[in-house]
C-alpha atoms as a PDB file:
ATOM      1  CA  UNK A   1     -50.904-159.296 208.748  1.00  0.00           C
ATOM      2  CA  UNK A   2     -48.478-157.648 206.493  1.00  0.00           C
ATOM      3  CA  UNK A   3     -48.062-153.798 206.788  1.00  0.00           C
ATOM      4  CA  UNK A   4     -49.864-151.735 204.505  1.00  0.00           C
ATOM      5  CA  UNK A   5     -47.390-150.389 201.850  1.00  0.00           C
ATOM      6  CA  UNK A   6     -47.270-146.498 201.697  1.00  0.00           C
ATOM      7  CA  UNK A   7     -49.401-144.629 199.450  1.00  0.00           C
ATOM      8  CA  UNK A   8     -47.503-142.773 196.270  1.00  0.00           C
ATOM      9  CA  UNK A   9     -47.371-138.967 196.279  1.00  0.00           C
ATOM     10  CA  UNK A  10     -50.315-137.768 194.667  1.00  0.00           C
ATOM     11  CA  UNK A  11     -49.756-136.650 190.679  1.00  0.00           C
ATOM     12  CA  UNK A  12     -50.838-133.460 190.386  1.00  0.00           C
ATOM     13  CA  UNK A  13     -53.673-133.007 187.878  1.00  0.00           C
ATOM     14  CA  UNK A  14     -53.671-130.694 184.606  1.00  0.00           C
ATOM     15  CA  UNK A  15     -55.736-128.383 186.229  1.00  0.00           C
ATOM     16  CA  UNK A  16     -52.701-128.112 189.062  1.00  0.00           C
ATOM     17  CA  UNK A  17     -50.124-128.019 186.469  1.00  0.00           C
ATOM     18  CA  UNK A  18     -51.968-124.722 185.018  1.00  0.00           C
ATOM     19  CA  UNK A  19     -53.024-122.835 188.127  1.00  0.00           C
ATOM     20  CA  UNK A  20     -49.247-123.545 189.000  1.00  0.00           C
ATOM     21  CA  UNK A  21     -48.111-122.078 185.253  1.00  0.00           C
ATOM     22  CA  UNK A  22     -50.519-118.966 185.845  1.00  0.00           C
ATOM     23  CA  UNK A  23     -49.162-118.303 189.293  1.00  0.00           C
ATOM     24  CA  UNK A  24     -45.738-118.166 188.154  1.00  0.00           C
ATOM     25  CA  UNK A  25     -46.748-115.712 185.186  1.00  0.00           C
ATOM     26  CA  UNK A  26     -48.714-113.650 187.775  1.00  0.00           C
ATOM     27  CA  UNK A  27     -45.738-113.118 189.680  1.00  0.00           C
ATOM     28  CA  UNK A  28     -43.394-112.129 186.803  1.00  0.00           C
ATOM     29  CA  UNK A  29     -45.649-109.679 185.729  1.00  0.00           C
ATOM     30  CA  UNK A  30     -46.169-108.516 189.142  1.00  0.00           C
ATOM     31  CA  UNK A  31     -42.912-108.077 189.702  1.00  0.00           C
ATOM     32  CA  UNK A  32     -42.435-105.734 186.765  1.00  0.00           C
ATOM     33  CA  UNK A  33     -45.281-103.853 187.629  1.00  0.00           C
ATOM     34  CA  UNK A  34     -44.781-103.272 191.174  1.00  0.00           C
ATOM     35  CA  UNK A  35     -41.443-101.654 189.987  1.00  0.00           C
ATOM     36  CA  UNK A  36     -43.436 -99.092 187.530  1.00  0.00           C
ATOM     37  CA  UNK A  37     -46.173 -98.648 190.086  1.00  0.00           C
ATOM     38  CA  UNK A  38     -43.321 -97.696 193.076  1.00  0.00           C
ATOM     39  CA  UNK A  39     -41.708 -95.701 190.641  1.00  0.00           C
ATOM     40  CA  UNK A  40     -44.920 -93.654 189.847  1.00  0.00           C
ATOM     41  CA  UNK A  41     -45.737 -93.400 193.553  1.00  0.00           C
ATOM     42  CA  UNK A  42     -41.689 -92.228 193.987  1.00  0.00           C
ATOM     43  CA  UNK A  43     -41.837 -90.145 191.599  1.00  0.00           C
ATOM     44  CA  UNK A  44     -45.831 -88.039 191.194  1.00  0.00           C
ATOM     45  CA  UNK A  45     -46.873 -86.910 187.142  1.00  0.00           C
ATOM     46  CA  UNK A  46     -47.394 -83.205 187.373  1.00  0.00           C
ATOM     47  CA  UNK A  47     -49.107 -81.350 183.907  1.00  0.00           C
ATOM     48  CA  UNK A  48     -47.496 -77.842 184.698  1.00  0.00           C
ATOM     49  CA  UNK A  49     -49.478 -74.862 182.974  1.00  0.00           C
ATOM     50  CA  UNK A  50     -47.342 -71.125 183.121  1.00  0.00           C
ATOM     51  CA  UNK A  51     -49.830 -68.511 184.049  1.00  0.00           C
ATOM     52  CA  UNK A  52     -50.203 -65.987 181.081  1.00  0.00           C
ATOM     53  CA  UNK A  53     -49.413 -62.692 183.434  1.00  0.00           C
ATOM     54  CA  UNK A  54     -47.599 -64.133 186.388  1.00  0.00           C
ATOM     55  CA  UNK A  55     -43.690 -64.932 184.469  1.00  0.00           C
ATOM     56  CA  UNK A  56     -42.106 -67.207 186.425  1.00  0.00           C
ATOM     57  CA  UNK A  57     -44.853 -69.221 188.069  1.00  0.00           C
ATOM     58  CA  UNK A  58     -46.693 -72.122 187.100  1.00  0.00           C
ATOM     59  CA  UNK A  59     -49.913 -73.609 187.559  1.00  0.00           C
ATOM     60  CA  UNK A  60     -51.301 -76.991 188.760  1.00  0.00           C
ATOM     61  CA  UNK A  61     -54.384 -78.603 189.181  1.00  0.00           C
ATOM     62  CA  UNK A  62     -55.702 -79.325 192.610  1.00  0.00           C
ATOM     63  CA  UNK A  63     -58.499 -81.576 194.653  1.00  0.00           C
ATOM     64  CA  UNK A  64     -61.618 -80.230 195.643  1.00  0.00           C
ATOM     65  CA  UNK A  65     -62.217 -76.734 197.282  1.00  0.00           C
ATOM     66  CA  UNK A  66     -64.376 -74.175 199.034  1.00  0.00           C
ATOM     67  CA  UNK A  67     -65.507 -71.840 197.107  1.00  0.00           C
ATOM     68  CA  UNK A  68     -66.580 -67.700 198.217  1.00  0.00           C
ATOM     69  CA  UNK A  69     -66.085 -64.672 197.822  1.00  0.00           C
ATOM     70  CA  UNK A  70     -63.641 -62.659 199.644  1.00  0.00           C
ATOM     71  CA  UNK A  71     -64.763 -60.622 202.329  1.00  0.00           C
ATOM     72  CA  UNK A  72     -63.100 -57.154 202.479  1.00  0.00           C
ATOM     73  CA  UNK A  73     -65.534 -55.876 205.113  1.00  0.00           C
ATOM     74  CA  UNK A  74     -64.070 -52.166 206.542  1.00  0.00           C
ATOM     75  CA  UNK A  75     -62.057 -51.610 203.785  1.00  0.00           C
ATOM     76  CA  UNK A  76     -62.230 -48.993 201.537  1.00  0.00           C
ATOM     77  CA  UNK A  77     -62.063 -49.845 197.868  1.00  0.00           C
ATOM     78  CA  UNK A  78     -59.162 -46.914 197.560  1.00  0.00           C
ATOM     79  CA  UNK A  79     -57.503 -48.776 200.059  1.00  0.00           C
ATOM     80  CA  UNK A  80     -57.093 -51.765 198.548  1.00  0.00           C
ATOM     81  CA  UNK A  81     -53.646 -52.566 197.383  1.00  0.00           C
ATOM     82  CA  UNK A  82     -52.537 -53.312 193.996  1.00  0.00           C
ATOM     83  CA  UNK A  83     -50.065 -56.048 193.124  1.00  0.00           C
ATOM     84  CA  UNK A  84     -48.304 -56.580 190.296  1.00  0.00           C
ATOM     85  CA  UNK A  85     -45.640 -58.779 190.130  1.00  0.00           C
ATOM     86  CA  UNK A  86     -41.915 -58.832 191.149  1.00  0.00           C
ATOM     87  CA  UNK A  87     -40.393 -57.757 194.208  1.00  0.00           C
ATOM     88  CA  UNK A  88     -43.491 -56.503 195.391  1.00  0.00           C
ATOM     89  CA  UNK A  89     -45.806 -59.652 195.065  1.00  0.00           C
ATOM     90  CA  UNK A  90     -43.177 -61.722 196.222  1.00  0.00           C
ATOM     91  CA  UNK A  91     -42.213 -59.401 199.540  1.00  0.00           C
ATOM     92  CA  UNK A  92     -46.463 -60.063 200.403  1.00  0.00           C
ATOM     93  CA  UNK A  93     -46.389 -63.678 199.196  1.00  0.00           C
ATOM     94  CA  UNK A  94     -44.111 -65.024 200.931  1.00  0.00           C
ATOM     95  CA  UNK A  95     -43.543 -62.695 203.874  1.00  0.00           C
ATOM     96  CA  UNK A  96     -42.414 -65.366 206.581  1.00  0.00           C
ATOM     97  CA  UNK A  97     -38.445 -65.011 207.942  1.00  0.00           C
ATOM     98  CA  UNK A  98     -36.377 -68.067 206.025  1.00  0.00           C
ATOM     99  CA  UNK A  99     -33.178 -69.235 206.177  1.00  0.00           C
ATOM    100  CA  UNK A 100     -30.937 -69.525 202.957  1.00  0.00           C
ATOM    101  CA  UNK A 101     -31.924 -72.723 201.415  1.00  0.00           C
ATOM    102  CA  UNK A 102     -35.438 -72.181 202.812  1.00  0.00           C
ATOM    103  CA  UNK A 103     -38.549 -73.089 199.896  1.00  0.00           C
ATOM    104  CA  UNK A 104     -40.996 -70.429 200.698  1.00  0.00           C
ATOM    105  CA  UNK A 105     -44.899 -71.885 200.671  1.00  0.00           C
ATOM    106  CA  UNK A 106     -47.587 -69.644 200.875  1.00  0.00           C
ATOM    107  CA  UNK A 107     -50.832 -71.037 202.537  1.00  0.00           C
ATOM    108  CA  UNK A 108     -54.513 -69.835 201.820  1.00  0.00           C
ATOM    109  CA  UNK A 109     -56.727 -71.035 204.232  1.00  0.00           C
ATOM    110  CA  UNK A 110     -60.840 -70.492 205.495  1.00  0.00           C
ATOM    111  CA  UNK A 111     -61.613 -71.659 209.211  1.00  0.00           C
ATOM    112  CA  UNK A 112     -64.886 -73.071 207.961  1.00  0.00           C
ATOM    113  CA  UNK A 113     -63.655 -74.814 204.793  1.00  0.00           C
ATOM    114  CA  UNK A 114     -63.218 -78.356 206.094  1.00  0.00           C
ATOM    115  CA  UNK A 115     -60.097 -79.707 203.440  1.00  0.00           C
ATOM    116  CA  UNK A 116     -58.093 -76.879 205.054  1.00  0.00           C
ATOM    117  CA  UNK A 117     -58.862 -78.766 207.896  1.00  0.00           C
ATOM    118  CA  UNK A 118     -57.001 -81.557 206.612  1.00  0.00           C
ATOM    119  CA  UNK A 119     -54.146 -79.932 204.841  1.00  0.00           C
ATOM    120  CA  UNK A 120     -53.077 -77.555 207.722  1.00  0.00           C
ATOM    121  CA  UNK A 121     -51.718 -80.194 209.638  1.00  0.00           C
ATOM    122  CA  UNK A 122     -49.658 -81.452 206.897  1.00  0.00           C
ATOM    123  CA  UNK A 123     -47.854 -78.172 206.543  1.00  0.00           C
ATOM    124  CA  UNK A 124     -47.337 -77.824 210.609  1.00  0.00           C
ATOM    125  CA  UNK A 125     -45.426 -81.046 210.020  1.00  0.00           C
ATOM    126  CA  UNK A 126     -43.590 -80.180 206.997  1.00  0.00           C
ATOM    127  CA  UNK A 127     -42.722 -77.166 208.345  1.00  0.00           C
ATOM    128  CA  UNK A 128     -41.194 -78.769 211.739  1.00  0.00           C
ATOM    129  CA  UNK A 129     -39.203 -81.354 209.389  1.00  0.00           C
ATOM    130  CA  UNK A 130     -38.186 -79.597 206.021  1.00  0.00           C
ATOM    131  CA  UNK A 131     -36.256 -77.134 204.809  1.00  0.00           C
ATOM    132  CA  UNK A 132     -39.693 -74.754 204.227  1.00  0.00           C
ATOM    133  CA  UNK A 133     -40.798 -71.120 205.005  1.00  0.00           C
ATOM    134  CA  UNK A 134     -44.491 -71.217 204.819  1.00  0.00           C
ATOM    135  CA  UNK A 135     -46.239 -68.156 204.991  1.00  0.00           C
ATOM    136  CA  UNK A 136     -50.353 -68.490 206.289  1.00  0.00           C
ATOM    137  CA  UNK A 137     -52.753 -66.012 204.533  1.00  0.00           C
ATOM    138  CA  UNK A 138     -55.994 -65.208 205.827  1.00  0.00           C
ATOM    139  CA  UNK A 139     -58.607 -66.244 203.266  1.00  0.00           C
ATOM    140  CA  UNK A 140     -62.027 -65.442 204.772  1.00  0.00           C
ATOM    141  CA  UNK A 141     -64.214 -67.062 201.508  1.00  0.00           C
ATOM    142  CA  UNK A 142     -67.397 -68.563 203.477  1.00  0.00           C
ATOM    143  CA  UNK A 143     -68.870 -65.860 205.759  1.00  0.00           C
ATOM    144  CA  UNK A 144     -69.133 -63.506 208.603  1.00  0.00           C
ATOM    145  CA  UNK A 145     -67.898 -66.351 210.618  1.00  0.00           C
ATOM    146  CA  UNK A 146     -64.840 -66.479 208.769  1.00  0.00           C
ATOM    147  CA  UNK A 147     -64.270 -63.461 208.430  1.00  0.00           C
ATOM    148  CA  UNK A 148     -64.141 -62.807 212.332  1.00  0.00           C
ATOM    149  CA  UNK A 149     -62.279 -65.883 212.588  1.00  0.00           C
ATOM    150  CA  UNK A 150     -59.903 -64.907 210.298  1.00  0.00           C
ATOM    151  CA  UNK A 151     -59.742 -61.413 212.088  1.00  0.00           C
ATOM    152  CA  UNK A 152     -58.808 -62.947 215.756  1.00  0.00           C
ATOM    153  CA  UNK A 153     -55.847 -65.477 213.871  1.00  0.00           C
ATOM    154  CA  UNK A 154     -54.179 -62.046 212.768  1.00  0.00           C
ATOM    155  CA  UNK A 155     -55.126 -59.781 216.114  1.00  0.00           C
ATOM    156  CA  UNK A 156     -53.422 -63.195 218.177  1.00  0.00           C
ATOM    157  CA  UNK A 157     -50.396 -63.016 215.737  1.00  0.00           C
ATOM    158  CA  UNK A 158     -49.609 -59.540 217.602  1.00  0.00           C
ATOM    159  CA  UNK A 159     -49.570 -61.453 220.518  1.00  0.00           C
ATOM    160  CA  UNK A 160     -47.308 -63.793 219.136  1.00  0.00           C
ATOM    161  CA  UNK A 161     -50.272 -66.347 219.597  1.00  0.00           C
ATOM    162  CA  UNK A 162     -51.059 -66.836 215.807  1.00  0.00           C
ATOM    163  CA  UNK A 163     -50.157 -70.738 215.712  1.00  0.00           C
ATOM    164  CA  UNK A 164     -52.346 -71.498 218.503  1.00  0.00           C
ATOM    165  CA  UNK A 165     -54.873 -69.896 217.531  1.00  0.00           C
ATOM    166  CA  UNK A 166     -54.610 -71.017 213.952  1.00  0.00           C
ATOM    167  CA  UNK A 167     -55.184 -74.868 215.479  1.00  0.00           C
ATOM    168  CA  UNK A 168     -57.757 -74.249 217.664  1.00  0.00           C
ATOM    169  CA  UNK A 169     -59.661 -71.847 215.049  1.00  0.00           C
ATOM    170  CA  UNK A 170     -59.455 -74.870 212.260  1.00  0.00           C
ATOM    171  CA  UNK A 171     -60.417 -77.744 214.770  1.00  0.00           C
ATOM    172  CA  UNK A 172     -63.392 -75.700 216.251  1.00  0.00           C
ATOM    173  CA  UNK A 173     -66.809 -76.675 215.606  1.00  0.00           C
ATOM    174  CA  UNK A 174     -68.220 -73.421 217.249  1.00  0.00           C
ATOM    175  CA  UNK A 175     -68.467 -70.007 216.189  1.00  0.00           C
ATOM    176  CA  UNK A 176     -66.063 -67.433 217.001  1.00  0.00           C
ATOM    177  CA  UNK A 177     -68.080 -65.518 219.683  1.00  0.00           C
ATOM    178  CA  UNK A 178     -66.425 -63.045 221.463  1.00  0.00           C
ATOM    179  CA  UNK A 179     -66.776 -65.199 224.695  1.00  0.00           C
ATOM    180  CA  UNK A 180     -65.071 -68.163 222.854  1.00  0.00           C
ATOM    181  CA  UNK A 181     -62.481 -65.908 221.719  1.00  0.00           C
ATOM    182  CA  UNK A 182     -62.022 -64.539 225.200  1.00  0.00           C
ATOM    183  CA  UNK A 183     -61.722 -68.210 226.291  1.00  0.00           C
ATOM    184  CA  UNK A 184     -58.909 -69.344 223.837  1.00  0.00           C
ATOM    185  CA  UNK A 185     -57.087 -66.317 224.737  1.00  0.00           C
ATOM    186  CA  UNK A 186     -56.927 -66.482 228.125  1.00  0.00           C
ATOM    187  CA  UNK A 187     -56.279 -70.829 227.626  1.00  0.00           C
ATOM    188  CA  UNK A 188     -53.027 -69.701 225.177  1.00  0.00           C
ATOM    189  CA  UNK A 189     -51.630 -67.098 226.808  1.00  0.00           C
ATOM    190  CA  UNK A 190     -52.866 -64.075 225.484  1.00  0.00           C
ATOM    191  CA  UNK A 191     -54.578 -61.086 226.722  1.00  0.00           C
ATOM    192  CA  UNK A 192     -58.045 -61.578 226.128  1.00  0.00           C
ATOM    193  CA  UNK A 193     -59.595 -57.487 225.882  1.00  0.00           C
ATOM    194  CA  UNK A 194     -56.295 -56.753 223.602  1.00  0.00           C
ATOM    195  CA  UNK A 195     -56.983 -59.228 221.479  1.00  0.00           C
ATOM    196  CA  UNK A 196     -60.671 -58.288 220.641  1.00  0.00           C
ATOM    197  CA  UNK A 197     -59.611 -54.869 220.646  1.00  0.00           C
ATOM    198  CA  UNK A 198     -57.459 -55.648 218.133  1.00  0.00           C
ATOM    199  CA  UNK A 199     -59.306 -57.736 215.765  1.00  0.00           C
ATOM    200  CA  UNK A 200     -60.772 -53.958 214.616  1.00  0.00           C
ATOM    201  CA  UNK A 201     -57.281 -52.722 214.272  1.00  0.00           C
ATOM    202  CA  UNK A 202     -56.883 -51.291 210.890  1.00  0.00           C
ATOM    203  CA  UNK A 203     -53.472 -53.039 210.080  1.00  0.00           C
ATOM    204  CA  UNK A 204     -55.683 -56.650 210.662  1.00  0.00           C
ATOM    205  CA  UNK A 205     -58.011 -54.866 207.842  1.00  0.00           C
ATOM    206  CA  UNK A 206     -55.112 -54.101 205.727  1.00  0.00           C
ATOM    207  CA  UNK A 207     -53.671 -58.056 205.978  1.00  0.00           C
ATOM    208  CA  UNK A 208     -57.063 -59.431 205.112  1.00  0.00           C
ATOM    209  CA  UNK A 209     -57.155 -56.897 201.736  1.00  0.00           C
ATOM    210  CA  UNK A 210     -53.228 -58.009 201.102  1.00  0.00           C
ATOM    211  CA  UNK A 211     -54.594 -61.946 201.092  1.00  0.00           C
ATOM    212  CA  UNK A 212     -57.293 -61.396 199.149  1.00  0.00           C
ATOM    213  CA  UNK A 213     -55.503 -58.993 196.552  1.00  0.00           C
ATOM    214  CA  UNK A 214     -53.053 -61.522 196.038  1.00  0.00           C
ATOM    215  CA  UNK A 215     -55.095 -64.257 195.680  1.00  0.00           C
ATOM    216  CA  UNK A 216     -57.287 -62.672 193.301  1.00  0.00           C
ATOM    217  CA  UNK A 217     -53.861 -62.024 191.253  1.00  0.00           C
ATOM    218  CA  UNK A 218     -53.427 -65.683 191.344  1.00  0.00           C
ATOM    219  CA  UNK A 219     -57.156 -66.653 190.678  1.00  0.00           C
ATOM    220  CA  UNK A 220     -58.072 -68.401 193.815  1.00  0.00           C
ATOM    221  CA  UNK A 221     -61.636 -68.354 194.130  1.00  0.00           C
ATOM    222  CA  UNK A 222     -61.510 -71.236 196.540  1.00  0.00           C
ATOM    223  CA  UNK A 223     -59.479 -72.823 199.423  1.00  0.00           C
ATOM    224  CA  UNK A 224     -57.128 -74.341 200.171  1.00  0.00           C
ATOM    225  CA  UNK A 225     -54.835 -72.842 198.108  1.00  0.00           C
ATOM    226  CA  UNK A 226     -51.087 -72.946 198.052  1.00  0.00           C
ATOM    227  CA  UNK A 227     -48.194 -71.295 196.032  1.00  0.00           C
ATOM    228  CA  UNK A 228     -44.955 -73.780 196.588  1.00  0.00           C
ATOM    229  CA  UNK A 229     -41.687 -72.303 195.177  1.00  0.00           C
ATOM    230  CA  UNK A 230     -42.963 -71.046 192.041  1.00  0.00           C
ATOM    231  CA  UNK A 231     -46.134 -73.694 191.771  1.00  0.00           C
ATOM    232  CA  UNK A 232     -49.545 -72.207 192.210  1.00  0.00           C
ATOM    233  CA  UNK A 233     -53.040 -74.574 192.769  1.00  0.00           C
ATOM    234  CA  UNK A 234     -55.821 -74.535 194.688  1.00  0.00           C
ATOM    235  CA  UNK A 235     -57.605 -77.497 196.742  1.00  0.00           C
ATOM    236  CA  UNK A 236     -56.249 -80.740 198.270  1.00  0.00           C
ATOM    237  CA  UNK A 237     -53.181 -82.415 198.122  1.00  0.00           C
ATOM    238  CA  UNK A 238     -51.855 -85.561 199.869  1.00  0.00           C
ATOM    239  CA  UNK A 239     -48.441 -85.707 202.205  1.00  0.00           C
ATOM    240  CA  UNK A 240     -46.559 -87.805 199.674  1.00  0.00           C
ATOM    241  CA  UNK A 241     -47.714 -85.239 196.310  1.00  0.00           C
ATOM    242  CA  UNK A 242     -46.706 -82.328 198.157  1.00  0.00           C
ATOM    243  CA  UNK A 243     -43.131 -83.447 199.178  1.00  0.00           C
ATOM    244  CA  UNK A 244     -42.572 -84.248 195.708  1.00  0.00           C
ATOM    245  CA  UNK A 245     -43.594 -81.166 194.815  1.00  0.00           C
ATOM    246  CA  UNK A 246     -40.927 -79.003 197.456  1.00  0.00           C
ATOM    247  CA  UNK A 247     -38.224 -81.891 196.212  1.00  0.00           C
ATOM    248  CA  UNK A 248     -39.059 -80.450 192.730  1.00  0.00           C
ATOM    249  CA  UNK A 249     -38.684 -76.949 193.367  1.00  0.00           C
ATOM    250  CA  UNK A 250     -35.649 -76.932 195.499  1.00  0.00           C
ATOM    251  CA  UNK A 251     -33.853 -78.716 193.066  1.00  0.00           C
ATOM    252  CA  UNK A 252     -34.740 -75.917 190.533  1.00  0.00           C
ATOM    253  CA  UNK A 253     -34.616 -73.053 193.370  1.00  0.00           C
ATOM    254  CA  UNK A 254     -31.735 -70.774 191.408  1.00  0.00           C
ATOM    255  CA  UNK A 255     -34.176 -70.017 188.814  1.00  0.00           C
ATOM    256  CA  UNK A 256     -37.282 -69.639 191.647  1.00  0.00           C
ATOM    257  CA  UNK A 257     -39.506 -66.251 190.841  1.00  0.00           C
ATOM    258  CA  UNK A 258     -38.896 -65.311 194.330  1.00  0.00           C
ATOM    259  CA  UNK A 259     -35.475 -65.844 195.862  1.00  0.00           C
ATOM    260  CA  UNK A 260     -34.986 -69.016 198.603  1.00  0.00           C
ATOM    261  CA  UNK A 261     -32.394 -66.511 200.470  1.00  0.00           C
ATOM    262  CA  UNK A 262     -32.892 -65.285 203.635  1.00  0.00           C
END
């Protein structure tokens, strides 16, 4: 029997010949594309708005927030300080030791508003990799609980325990009892009777009445809220937004509102 002669290469069919052609067009235009999408993702669209009474800074809107009302509780109206713009505002904005070259941030946060939950840990990073001075304000928006939550961060801060307790406050599903207090103090070092003693300290009331002044002089009615260089907004913002937004303003930090000296 004679062998069986191969069998030709198949011809491909119209239909092959234009899935092929589309392919090819796909792929060009993905290519160009891809380019402008990377580009966009490199490089964020910000709509900047100036704030009428604030000269210097800038607004921007932000993602979703919590909204309250600020909780002044033990301080007398009289007492409450007024800021107005300049030195002053930027001494209690950004009050957190930099180094020349340092972007100050300043950070409004509530321990019960759950998208500070998320955007804390962002800046703990930042802050441990970038050039950045952030400042964290008390922003008690959403209750009593807050409030006394917000009262412990700033008594622990005397102990130089703020940053622990800042992370254990914001992951926390329970209230801040004094017993649960008692219990992260004791767990981070600090002394548990001075600490509750000193949540009622008058210069803890005075803090909470400096946050809240200053964010009503930015309108924040919500949080999170952040002021970055000279860029004010309030709710979320992703990892790769907000280090476009400090590249921004350090490369503009000579004509910064507040100085970036130390």
């Amino acid at each position: 029997m004679k062998p069986r002669p191969p069998e030709p290469d198949p011809v491909p069919d119209r239909r092959s010949f234009l899935m092929t052609g589309v392919t090819i067009l796909a792929m060009a235009g993905l290519g160009i594309s891809s380019w402008r999408f990377i580009d966009k993702l490199r490089t964020p669209d910000f709509d900047f708005k100036p704030y009428p009474d604030l000269p210097g800074f800038r607004q921007l809107e932000g993602g979703p927030v919590s909204r309250g009302v600020p909780a002044l509780v033990g301080l007398d109206p009289s007492e409450r300080p007024q800021i107005v713009s300049g030195e002053a505002l930027c001494a209690a904005l950004f009050s957190a030791p930099r180094q020349t070259g340092d972007l100050p941030i300043a950070y409004f946060s509530d321990y019960r508003c759950s998208i500070c939950r998320q955007v804390s840990p962002r800046l703990h990073a930042l802050q441990d990799s970038a050039p950045v001075a952030i400042t964290w304000h008390e922003l008690p928006l959403l209750g009593a609980a807050s409030l006394r939550a917000a009262r412990a961060a700033l008594a622990a801060r005397k102990q130089g325990a703020y940053d622990a307790f800042h992370n254990r406050l914001m992951d926390s599903p329970f209230l801040p009892n004094n017993a649960y207090l008692r219990a992260v103090a004791g767990e981070e070092g600090a002394n548990p009777d001075q600490l509750i003693a000193d949540m009622e300290d008058l210069a803890v009331t005075r803090q909470l009445g400096m946050t809240a002044a200053l964010a009503s002089r930015f309108g924040f009615f919500g949080t999170p809220a952040l002021v970055v260089g000279r860029t004010a907004f309030m709710g979320d913002i992703g990892q790769r937004q907000l280090k476009a937004l400090i590249e921004l303003e350090q490369q503009n930090a000579a004509t910064l509102p507040c100085p970036v000296t130390g």
